[in-house]
C-alpha atoms as a PDB file:
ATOM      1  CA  UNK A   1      63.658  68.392 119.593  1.00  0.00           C
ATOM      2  CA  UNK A   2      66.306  66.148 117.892  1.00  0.00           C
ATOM      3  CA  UNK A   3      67.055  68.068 115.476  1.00  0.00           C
ATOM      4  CA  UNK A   4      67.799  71.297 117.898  1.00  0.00           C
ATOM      5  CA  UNK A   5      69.307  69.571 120.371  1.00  0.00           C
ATOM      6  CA  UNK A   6      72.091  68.189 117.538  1.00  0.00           C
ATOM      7  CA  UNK A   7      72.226  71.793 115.892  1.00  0.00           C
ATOM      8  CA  UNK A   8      73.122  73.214 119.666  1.00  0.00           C
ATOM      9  CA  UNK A   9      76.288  71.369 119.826  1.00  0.00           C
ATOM     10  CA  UNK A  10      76.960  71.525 116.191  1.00  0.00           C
ATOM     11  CA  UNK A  11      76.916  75.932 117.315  1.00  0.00           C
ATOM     12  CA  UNK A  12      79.391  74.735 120.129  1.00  0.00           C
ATOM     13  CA  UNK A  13      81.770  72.728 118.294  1.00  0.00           C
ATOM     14  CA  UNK A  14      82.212  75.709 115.757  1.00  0.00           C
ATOM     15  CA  UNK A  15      82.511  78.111 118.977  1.00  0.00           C
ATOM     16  CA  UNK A  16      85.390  75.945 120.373  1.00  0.00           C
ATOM     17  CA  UNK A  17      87.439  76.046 117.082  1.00  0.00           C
ATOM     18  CA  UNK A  18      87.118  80.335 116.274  1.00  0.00           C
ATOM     19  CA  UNK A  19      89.134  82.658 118.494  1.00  0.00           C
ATOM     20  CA  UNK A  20      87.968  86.554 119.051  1.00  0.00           C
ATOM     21  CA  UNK A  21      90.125  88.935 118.909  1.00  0.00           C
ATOM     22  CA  UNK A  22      89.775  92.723 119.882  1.00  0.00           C
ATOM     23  CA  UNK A  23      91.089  95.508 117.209  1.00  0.00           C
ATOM     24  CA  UNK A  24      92.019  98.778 118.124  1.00  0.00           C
ATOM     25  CA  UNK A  25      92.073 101.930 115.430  1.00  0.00           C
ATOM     26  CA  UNK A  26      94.617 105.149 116.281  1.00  0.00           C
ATOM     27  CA  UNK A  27      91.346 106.987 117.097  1.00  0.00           C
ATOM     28  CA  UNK A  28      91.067 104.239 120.452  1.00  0.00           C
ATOM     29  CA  UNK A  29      88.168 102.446 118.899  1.00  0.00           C
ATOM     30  CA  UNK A  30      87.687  99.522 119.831  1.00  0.00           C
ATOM     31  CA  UNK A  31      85.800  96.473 117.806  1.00  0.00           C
ATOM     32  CA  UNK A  32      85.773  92.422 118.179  1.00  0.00           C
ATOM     33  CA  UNK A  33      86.851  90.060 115.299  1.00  0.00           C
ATOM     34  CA  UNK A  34      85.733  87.047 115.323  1.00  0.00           C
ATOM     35  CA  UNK A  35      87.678  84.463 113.031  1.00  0.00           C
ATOM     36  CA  UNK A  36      88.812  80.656 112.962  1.00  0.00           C
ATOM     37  CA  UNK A  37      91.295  79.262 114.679  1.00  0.00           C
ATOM     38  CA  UNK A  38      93.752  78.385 111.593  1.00  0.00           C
ATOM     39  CA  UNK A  39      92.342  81.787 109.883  1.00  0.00           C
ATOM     40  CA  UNK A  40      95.174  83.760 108.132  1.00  0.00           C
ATOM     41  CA  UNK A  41      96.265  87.407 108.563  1.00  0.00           C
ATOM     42  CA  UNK A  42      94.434  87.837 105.013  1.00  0.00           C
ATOM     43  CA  UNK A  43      91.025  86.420 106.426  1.00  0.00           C
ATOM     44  CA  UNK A  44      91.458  88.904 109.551  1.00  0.00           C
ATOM     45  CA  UNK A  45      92.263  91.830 106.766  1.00  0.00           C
ATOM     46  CA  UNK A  46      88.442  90.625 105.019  1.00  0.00           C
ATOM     47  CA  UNK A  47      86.901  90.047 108.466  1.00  0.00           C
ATOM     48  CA  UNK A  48      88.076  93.986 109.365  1.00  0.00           C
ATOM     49  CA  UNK A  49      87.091  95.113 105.959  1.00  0.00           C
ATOM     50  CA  UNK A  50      83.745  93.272 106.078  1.00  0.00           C
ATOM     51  CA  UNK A  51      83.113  94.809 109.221  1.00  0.00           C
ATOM     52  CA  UNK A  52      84.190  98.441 109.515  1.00  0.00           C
ATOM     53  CA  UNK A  53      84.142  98.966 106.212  1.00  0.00           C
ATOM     54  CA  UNK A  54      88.105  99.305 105.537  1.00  0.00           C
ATOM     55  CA  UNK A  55      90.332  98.610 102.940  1.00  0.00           C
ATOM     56  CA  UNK A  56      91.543  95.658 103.226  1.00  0.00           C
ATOM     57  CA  UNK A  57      95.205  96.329 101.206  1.00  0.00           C
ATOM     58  CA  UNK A  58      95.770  98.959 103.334  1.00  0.00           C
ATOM     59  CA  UNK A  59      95.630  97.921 106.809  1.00  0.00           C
ATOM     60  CA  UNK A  60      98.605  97.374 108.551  1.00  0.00           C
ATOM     61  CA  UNK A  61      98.105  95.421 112.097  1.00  0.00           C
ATOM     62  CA  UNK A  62     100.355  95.104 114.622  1.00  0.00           C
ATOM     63  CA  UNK A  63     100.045  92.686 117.756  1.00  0.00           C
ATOM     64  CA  UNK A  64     100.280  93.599 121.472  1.00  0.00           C
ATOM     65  CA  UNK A  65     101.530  91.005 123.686  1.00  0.00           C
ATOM     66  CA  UNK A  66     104.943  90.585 124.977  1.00  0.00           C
ATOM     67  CA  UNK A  67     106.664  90.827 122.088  1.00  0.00           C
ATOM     68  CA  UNK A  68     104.695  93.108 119.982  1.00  0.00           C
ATOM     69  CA  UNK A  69     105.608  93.184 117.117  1.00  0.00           C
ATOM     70  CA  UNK A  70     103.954  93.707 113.327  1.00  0.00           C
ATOM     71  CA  UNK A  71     101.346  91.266 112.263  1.00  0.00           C
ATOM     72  CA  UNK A  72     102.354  91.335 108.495  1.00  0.00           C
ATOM     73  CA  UNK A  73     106.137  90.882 108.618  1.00  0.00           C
ATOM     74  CA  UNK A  74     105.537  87.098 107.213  1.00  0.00           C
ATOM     75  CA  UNK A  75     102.987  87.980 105.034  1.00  0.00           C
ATOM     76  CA  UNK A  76      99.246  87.768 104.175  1.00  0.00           C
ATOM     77  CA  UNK A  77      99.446  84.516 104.099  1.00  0.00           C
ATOM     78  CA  UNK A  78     100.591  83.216 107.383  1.00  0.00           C
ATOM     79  CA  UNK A  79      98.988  81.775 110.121  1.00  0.00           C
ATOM     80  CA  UNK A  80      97.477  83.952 112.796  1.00  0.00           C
ATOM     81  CA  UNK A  81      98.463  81.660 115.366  1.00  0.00           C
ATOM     82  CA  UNK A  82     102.242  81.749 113.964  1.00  0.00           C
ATOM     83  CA  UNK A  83     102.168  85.114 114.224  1.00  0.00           C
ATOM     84  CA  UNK A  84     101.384  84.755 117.821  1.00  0.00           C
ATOM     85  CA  UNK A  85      97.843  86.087 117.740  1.00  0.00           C
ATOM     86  CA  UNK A  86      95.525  83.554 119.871  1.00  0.00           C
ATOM     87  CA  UNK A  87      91.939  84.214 121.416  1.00  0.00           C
ATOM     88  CA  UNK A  88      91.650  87.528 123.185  1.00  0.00           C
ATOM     89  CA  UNK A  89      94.828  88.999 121.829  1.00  0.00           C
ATOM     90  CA  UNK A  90      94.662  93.134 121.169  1.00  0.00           C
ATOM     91  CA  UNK A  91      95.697  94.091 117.949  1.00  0.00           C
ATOM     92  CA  UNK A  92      96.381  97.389 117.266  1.00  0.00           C
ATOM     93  CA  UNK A  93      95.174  99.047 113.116  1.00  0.00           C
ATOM     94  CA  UNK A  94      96.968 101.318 111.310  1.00  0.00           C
ATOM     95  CA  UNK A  95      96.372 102.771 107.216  1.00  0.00           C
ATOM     96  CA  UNK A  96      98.890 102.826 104.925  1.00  0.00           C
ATOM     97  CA  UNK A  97      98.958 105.881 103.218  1.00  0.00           C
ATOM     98  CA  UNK A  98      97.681 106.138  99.848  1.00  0.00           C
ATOM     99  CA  UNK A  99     100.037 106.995  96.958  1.00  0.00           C
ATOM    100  CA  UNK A 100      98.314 109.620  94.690  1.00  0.00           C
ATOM    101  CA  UNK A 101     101.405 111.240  93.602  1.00  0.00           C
ATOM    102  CA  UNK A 102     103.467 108.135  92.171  1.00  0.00           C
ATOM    103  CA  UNK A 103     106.630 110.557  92.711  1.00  0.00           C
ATOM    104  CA  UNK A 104     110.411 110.024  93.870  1.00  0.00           C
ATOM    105  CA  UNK A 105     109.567 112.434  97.191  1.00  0.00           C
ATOM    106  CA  UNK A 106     111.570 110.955 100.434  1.00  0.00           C
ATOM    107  CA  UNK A 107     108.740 110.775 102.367  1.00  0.00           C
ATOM    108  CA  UNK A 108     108.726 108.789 105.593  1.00  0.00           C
ATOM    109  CA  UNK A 109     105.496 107.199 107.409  1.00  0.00           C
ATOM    110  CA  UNK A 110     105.044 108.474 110.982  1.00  0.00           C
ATOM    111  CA  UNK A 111     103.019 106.201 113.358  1.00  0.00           C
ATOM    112  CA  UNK A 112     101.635 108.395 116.319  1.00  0.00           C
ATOM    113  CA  UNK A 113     101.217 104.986 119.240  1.00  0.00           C
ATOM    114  CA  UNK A 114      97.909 105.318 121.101  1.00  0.00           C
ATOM    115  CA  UNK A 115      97.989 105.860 124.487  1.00  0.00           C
ATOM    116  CA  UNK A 116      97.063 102.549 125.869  1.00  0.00           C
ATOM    117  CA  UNK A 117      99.868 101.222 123.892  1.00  0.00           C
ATOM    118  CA  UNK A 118     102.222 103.338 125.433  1.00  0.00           C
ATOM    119  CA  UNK A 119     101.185 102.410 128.618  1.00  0.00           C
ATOM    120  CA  UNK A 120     101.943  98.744 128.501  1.00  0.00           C
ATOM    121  CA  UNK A 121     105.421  99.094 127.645  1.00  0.00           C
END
């Protein structure tokens, strides 16, 4: 009894310190990521991959909230929470387009917003 009682609030204290956050793909989508409080936009990337069976190196996440703005500007390596994300935020998941052709073309990426997106501005 012990033993389960201490393991309850060990569960609880690990709770407290994770924050959930709900992804969004163009296709409207949406799954929950689950991930630690001081996680990193790279340990979102591996929680996505893990989970949906993405890419990791080619997902490019941008955050909805009242200054939405792109998730990666400051890198991998930063700090969800620096990057404003916090528990419940929506975070929107775009591809970047794979390179086969290693050419000079002028080609220019063209992000279609979803609809939801569009509403909240």
């Amino acid at each position: 009894m012990r033993f389960e009682a201490i393991s309850e609030v060990n569960d609880q204290k690990a709770l407290a310190f994770t924050m959930r956050v709900v992804v969004e793909i163009l296709t409207g989508t949406l799954f929950y990521i689950q991930v630690a409080n001081d996680a990193t936009v790279a340990d979102l990337k591996k929680e996505i991959e893990a989970q949906q069976k993405l890419p990791q190196d080619r997902l490019i996440l941008f955050l909805s909230n009242k200054r939405s703005h792109l998730i990666n500007e400051e890198g991998d390596g930063a700090a969800l929470v620096d990057c404003g994300v916090q528990d419940g935020s929506h975070i929107y998941l775009f591809f970047d387009p794979v390179d086969d052709h290693h050419d000079e073309s002028t080609d220019h990426l063209v992000f279609t917003w979803p609809h939801s997106f569009l509403e909240q501005a």
